[in-house]
Each structure stands twice: as structure tokens, then as C-alpha cells.
N, C-alpha and C. Protein backbone atom coordinates (compact mmCIF):
# COMPACT_ATOMS: atom_id res chain seq x y z
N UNK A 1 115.90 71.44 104.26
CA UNK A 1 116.59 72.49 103.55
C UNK A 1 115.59 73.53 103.06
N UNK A 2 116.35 75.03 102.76
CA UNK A 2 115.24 75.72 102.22
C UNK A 2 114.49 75.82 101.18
N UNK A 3 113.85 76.36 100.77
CA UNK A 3 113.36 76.45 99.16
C UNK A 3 113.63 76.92 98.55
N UNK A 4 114.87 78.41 98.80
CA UNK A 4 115.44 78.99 97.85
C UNK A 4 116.31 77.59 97.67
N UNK A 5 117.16 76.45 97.80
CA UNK A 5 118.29 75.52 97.43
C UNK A 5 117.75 74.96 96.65
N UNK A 6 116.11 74.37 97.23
CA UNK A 6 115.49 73.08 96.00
C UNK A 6 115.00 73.99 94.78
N UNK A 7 114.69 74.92 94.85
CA UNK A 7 113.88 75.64 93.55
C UNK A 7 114.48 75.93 92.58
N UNK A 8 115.84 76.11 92.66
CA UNK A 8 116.65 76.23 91.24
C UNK A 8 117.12 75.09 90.63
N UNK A 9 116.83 73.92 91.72
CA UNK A 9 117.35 72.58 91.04
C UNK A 9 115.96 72.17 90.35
N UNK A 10 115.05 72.64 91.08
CA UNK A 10 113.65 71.42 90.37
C UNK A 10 113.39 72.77 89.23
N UNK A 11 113.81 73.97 88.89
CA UNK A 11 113.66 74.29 87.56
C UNK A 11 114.78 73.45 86.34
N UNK A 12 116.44 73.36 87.11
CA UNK A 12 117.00 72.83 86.28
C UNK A 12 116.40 71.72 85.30
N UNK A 13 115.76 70.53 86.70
CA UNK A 13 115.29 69.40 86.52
C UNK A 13 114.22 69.53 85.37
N UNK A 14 113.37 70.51 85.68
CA UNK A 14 112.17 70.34 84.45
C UNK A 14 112.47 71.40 83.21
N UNK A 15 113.43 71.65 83.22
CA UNK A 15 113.99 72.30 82.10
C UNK A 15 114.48 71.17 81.03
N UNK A 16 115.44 70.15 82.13
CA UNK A 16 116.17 68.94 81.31
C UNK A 16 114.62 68.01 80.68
N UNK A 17 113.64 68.06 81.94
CA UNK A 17 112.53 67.11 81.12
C UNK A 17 112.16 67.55 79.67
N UNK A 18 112.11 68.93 80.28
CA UNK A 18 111.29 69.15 78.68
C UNK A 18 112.01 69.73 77.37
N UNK A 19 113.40 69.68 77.66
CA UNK A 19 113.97 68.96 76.82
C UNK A 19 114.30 68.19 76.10
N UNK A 20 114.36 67.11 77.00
CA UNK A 20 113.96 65.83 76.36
C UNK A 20 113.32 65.24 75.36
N UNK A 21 111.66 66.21 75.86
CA UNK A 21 110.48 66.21 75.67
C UNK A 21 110.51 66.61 74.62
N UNK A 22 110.92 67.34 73.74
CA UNK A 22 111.52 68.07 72.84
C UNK A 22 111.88 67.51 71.53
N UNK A 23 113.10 66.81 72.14
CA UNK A 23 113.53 65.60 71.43
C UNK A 23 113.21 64.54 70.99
N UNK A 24 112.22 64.04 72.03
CA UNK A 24 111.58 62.60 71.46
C UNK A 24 109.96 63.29 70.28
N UNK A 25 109.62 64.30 70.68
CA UNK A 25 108.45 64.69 69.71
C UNK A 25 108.97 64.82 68.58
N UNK A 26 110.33 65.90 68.26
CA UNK A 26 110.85 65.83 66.97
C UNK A 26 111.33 64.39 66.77
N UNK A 27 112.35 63.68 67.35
CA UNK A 27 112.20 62.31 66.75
C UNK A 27 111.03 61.55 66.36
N UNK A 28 109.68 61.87 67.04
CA UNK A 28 108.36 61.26 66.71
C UNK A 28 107.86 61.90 65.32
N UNK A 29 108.80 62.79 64.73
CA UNK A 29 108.25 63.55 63.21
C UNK A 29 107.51 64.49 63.86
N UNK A 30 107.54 64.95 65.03
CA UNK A 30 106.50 66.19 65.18
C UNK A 30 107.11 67.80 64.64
N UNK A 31 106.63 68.64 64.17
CA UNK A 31 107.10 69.60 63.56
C UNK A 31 107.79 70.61 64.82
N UNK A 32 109.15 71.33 64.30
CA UNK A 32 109.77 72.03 65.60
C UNK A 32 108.99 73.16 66.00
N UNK A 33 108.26 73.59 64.91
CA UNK A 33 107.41 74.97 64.98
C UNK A 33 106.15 74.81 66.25
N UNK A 34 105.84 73.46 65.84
CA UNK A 34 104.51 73.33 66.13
C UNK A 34 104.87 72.68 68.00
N UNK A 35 106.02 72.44 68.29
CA UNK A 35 106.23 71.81 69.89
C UNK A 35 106.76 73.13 70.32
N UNK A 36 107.38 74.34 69.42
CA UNK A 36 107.61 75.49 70.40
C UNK A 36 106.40 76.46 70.60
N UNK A 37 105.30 76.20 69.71
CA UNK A 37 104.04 77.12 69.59
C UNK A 37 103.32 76.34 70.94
N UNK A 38 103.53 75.14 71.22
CA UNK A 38 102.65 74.84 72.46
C UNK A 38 103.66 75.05 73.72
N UNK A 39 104.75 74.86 73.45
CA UNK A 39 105.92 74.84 75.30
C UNK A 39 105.44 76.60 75.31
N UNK A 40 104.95 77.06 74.09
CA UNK A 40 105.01 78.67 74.01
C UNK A 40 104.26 79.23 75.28
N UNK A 41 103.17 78.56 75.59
CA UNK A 41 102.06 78.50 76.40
C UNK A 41 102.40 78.60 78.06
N UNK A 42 103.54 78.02 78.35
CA UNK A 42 104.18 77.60 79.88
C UNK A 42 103.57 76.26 80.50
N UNK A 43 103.00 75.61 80.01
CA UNK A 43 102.97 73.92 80.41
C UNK A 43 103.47 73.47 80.37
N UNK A 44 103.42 72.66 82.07
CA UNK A 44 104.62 71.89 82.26
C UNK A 44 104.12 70.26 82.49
N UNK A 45 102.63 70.17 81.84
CA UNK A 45 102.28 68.82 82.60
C UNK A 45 102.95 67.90 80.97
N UNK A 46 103.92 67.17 80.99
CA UNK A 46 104.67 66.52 79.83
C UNK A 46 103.53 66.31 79.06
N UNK A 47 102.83 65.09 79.60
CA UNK A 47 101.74 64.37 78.69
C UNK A 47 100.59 65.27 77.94
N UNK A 48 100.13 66.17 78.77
CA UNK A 48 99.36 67.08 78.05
C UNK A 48 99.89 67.77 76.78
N UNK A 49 101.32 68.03 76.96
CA UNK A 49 102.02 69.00 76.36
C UNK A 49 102.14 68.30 74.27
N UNK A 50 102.50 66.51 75.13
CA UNK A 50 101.94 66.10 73.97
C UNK A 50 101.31 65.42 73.38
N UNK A 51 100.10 65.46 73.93
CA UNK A 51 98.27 65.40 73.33
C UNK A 51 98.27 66.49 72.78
N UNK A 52 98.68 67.95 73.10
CA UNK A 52 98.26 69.27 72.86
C UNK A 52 98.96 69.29 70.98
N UNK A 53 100.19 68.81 71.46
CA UNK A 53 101.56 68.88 69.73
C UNK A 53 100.59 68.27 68.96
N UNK A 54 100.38 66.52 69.65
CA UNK A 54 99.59 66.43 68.25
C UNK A 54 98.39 66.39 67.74
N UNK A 55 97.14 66.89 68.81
CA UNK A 55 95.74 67.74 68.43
C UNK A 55 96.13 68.87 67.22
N UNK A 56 97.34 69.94 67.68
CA UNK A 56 97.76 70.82 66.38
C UNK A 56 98.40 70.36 65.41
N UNK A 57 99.44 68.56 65.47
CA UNK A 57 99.31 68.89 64.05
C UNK A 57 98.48 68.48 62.86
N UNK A 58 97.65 67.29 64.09
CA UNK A 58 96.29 66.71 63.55
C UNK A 58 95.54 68.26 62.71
N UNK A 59 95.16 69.32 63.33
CA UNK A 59 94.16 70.57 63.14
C UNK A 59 94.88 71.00 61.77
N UNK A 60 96.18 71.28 61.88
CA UNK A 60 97.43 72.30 60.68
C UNK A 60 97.22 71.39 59.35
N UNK A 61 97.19 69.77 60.27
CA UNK A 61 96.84 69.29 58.48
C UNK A 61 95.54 68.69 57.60
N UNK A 62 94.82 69.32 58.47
CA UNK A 62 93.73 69.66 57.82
C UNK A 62 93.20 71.00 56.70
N UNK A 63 92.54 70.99 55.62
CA UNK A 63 92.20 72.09 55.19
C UNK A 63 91.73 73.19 56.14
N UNK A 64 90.86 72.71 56.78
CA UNK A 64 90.24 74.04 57.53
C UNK A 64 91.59 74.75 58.55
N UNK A 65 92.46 73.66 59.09
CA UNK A 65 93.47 74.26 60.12
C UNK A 65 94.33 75.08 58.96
N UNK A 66 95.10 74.93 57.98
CA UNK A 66 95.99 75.35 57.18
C UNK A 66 95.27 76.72 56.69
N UNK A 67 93.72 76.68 56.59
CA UNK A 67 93.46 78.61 56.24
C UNK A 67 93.04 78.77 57.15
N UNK A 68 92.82 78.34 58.66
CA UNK A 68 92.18 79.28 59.54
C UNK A 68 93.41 79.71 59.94
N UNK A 69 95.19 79.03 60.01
CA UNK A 69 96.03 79.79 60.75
C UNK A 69 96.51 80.57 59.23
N UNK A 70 96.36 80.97 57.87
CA UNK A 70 96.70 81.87 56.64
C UNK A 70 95.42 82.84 57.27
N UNK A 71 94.67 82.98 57.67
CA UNK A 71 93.70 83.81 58.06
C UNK A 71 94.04 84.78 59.42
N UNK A 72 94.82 83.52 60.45
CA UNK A 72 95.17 84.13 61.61
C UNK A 72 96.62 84.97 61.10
N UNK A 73 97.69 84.64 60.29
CA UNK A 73 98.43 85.23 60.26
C UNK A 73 98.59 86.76 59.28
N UNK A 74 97.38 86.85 58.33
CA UNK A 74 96.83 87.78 57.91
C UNK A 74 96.56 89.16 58.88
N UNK A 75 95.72 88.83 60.12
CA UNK A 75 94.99 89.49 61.11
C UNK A 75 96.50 89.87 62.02
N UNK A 76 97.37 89.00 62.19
CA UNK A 76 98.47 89.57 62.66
C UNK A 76 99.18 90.60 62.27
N UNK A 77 99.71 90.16 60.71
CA UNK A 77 100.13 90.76 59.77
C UNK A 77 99.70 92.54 60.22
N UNK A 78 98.28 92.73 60.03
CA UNK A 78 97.45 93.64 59.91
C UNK A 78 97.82 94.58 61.13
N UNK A 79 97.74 93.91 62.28
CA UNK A 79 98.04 94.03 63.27
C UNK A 79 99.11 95.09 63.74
N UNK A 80 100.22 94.43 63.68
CA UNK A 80 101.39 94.33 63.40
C UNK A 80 102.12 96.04 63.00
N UNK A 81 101.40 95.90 61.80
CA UNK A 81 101.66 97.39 60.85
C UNK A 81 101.08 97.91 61.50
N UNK A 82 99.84 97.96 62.20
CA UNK A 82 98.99 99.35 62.46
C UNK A 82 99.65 99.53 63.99
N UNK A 83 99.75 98.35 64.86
CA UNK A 83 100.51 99.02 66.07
C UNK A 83 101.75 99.27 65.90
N UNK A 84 102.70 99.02 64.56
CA UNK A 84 104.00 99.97 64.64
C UNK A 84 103.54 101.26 64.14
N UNK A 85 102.87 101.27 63.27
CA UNK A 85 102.42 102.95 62.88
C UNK A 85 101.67 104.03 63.83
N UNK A 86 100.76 103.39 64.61
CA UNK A 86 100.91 103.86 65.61
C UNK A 86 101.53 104.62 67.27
N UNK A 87 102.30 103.29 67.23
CA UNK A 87 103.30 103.31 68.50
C UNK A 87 102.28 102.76 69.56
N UNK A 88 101.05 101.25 69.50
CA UNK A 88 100.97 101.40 70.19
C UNK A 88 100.09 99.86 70.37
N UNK A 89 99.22 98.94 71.31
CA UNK A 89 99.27 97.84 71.03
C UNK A 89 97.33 97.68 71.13
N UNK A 90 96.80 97.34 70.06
CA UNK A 90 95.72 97.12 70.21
C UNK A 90 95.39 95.77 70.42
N UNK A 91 94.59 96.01 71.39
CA UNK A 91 93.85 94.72 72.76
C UNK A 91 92.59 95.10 73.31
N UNK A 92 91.94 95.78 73.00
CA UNK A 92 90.85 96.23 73.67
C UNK A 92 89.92 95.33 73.41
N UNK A 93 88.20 95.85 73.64
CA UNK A 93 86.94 95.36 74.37
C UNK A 93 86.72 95.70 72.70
N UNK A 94 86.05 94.48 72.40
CA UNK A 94 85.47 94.91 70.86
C UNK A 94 84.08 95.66 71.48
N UNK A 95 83.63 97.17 70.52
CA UNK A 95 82.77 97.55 71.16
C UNK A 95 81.43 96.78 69.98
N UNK A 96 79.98 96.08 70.75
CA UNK A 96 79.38 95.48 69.62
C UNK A 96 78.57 96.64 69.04
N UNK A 97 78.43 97.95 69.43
CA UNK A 97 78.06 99.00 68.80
C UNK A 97 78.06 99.20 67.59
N UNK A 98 79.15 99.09 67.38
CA UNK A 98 80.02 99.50 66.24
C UNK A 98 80.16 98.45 65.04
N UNK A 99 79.73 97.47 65.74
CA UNK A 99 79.99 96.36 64.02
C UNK A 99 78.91 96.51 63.03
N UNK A 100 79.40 96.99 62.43
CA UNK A 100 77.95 96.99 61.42
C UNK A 100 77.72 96.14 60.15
N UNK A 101 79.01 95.56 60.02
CA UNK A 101 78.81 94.95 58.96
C UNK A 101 78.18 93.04 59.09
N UNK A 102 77.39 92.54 58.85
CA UNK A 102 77.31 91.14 58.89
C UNK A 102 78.43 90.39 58.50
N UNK A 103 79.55 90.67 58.42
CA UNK A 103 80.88 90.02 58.15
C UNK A 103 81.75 89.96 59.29
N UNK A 104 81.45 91.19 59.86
CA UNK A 104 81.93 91.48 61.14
C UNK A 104 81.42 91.30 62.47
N UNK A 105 79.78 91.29 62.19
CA UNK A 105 79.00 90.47 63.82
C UNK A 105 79.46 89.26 63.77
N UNK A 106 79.14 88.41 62.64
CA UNK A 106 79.38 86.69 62.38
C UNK A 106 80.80 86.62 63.13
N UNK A 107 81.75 87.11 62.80
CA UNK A 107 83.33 86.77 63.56
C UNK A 107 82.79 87.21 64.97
N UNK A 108 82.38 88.12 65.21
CA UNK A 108 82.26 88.82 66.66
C UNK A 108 81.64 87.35 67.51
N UNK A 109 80.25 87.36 66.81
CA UNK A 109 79.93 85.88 67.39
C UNK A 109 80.24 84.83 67.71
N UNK A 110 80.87 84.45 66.52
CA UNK A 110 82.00 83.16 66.18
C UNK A 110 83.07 82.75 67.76
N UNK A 111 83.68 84.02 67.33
CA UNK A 111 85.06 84.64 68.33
C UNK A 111 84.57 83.92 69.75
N UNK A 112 83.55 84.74 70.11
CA UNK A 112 83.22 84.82 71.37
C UNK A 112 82.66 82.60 72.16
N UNK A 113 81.62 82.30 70.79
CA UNK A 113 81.47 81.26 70.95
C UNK A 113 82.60 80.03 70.77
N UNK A 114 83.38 80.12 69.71
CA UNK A 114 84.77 79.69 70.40
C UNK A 114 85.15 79.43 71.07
N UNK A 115 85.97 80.78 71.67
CA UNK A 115 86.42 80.59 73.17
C UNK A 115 85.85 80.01 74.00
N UNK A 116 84.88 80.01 74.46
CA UNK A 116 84.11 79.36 75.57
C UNK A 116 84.00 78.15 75.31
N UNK A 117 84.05 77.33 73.97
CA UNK A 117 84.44 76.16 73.69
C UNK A 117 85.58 75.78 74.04
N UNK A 118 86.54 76.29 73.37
CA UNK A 118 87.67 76.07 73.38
C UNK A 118 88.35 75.89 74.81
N UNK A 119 87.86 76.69 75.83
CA UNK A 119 88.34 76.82 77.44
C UNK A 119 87.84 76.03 78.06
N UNK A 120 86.72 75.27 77.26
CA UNK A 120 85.58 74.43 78.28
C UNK A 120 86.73 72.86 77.73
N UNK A 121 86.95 72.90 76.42
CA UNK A 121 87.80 71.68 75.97
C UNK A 121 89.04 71.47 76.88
N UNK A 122 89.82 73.13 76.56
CA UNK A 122 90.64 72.61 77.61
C UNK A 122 90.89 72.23 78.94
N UNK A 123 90.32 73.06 79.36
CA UNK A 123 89.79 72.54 80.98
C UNK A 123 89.98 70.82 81.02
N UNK A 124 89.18 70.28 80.35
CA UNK A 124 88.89 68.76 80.27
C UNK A 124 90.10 68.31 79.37
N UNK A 125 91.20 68.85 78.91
CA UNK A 125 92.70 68.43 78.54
C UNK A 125 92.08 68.17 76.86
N UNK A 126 90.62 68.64 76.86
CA UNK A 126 90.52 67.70 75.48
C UNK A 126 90.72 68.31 74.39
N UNK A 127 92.02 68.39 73.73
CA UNK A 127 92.57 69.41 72.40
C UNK A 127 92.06 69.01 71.20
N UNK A 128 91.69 68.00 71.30
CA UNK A 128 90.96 67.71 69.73
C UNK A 128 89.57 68.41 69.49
N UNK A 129 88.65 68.39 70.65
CA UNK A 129 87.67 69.57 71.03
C UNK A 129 88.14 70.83 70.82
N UNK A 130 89.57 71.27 71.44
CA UNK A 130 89.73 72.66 71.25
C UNK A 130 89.96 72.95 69.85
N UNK A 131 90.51 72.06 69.59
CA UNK A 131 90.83 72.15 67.69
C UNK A 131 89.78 72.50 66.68
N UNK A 132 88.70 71.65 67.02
CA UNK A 132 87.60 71.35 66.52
C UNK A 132 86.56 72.91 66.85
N UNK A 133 86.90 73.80 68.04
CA UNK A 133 86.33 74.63 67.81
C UNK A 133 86.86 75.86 67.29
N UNK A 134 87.98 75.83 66.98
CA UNK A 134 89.07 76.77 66.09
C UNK A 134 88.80 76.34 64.96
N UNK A 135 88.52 75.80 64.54
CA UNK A 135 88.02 74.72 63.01
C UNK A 135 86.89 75.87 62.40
N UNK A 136 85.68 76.19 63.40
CA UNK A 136 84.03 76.93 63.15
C UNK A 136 84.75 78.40 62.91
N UNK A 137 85.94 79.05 63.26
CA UNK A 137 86.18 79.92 63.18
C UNK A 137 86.87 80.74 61.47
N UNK A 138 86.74 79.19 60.98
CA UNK A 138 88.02 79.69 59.77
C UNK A 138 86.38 80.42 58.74
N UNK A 139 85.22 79.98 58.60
CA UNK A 139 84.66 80.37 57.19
C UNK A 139 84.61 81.86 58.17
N UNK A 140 84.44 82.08 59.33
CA UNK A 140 84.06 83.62 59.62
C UNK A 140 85.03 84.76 59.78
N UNK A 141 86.15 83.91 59.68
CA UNK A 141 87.56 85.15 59.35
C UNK A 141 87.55 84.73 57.96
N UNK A 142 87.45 83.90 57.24
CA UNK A 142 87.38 84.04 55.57
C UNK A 142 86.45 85.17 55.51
N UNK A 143 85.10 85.09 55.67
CA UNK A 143 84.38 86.51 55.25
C UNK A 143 84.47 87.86 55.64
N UNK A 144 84.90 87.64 56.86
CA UNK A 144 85.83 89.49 57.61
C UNK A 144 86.76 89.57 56.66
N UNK A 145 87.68 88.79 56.29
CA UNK A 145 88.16 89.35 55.01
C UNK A 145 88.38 89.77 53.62
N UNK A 146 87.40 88.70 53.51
CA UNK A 146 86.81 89.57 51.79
C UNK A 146 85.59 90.49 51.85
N UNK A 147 84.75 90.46 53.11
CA UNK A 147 83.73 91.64 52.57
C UNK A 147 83.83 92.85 53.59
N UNK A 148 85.04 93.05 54.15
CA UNK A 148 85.43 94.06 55.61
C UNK A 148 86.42 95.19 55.44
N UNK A 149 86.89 95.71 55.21
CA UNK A 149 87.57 96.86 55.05
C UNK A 149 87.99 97.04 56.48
N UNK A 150 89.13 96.74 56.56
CA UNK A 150 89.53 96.94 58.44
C UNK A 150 90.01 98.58 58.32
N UNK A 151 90.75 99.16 57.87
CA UNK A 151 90.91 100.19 58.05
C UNK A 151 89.87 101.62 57.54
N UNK A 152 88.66 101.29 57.96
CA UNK A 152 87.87 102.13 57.66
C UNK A 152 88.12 103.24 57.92
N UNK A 153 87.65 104.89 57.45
CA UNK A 153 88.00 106.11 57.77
C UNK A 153 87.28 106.42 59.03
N UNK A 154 86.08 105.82 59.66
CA UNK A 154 85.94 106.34 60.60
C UNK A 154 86.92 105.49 62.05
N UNK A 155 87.46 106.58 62.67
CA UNK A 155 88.92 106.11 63.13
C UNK A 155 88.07 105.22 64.71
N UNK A 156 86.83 104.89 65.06
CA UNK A 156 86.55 104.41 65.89
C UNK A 156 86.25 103.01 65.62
N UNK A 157 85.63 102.86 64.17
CA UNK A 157 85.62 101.64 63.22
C UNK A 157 86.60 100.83 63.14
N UNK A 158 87.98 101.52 62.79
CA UNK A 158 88.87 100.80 62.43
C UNK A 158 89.27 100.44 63.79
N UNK A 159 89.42 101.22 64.55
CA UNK A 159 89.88 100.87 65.74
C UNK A 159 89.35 99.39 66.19
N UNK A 160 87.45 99.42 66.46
CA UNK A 160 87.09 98.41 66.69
C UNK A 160 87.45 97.07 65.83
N UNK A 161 87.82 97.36 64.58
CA UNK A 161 88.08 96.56 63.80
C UNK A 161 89.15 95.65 64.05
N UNK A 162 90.13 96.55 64.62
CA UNK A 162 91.68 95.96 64.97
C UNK A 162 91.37 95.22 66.35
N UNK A 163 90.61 95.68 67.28
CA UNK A 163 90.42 94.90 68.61
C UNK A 163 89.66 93.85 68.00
N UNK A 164 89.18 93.68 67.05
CA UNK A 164 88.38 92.20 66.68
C UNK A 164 89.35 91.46 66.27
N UNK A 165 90.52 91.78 65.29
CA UNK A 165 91.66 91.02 64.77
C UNK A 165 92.20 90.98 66.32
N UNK A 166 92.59 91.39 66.85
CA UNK A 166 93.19 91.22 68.33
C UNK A 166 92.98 90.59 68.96
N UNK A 167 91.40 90.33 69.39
CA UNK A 167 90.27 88.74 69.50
C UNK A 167 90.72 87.30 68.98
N UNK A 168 91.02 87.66 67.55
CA UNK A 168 91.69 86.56 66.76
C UNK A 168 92.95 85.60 67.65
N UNK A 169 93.70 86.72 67.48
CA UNK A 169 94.93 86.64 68.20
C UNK A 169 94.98 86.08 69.53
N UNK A 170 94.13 86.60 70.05
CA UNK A 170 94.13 86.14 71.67
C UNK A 170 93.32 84.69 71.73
N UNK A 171 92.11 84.65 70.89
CA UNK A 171 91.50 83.60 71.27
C UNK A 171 92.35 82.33 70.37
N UNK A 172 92.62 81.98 69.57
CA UNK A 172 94.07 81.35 68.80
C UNK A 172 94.86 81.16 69.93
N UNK A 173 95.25 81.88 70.78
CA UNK A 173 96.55 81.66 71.59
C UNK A 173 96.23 80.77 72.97
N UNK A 174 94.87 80.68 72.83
CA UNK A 174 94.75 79.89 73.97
C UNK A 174 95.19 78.57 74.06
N UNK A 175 95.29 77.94 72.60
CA UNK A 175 95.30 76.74 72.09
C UNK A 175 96.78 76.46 71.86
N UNK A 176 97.74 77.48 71.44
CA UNK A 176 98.97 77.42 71.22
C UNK A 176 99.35 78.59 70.57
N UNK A 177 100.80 79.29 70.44
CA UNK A 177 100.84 80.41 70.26
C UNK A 177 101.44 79.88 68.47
N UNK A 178 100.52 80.77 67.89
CA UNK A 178 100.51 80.82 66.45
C UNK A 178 101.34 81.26 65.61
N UNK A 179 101.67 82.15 66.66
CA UNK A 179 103.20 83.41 65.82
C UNK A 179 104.10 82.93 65.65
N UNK A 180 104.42 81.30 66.46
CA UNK A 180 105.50 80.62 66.47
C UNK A 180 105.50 79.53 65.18
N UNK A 181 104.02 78.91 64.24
CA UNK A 181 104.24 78.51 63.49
C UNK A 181 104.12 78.71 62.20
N UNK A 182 105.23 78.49 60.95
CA UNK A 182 105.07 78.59 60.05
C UNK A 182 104.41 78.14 59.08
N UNK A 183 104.37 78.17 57.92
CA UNK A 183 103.53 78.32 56.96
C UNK A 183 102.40 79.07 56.07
């Protein structure tokens, strides 16, 4: 038979799995926020999906996880307002020109060393690694925000400023999408 016939059934099919899948995590006490912030992602391998639930909620209930995502949702927040006031979506190339502040290289650094953790963890499925390097990230968005002024007047500053919160955002999302959980 063709593959247009089987392909809408084997989506039905893994739609019903991870449904399921769904179900037995919230029956396992897993938080609803925290299994739609990872299905958020598009993984479909089940088991990973939940090693991944509970690496985050292992990370969320930790001190360091609970202000590094009040930190990430800050940078959203921030976000947020300046691309509706704008009309427009900042994502760009942080330029390292431009950071001048030691509040702001340290995250730049941070950011960058992260990720490459974090991608190297997952690669190897290992989320408690990825957790663990989202963990190094929380004291260096604590200090971008008390000693940083994101909306600086020079409009190339702020700009870069917002592609660094944007960094945030993106590198956070590798792990699970954040916007989806509360608290």
C-alpha cells in the first residue's frame, strides 16, 4: 500500500501513544506544565520524553532551577514588551563588540558555554547533564540583572542587549520550552 494510507494512521497511532504518555506521567505526579514544556520540543522517542519530564522536574525543584527559570521568565518578559513595541522579533548574533559591561560578557560566556554543554548532554540523552548545565547559568543572569540596564540609550546597546536575552531564550529551549511552565 502507499504511504500517503499508512502515514495518517501511524500519526493517529503516535498521537494516541503520547497521549497516553501524558496520562501515565500526570498520574506519576508529574506536573502538566512541565510534560507540555518537553512534548513542546517535537519528541517522539516515549522513553526519552520521560527521562527528559523528570531531569526538569528534578532541575525546577531545586533552588538554582526555580531562579534560573524567575530569571528566564524576566528576560522573556523583557522581551516580549520590546518586540511588541517595536513590531518586531529580536533573535540576532549577539555582537561581542559591544558588551561592555562585566555583567554582560560573564552571561555572554556563560550562554555560549552552556549550550555546547547542554547539546553535548543531549546528544548522549543525558538530561540530568543538560540540567546541570542550565544550573551554571542562573548566578550569570542573576548579575545581568542587577548590574545591566538592558534598555540602554545607545539604541545598538540595547539592541545587543535584547539579542543576549534572546540567547537566554533560545539556549533554555533546547532543554524544554520554558514559556510553557509556570511559576
Amino acid at each position: 500500500l502507499k504511504e500517503s494510507f499508512w502515514k495518517p494512521k501511524l500519526e493517529l497511532l503516535l498521537s494516541f501513544f503520547a497521549d497516553r504518555l501524558k496520562q501515565y506521567l500526570r498520574d506519576q505526579g508529574k506536573r502538566h506544565d512541565l510534560i507540555d514544556a518537553v512534548f513542546a520540543l517535537g519528541e517522539d522517542d516515549l522513553v526519552a520524553i520521560t527521562k527528559r519530564v523528570d531531569a526538569l522536574s528534578d532541575f525546577l525543584s531545586s533552588e538554582d532551577g526555580a531562579n534560573l527559570l524567575a530569571g528566564f521568565k524576566r528576560a522573556v518578559n523583557i522581551l516580549k514588551a520590546e518586540e511588541k513595541k517595536h513590531d518586531t522579533e529580536y533573535g540576532g548574533e549577539v555582537d561581542e563588540t559591544l558588551l561592555t559591561d562585566v555583567a554582560e560578557k560573564a552571561l555572554y560566556s556563560a550562554l555560549n558555554k552552556g549550550e555546547n554543554e547542554a547539546n553535548d548532554a543531549l546528544q548522549q540523552e543525558n538530561f540530568e547533564a543538560a540540567m546541570t548545565a542550565m544550573s551554571k547559568l542562573r548566578a550569570p543572569i542573576d548579575a545581568f540583572f542587577e548590574d545591566v540596564i538592558v534598555n540602554a540609550d545607545d539604541v545598538a546597546v540595547r539592541q545587543n542587549r535584547l539579542y543576549l536575552l534572546s540567547t537566554i531564550r533560545s539556549v533554555l529551549g533546547r532543554v524544554a520550552d520554558f514559556t510553557r511552565i509556570e511559576g
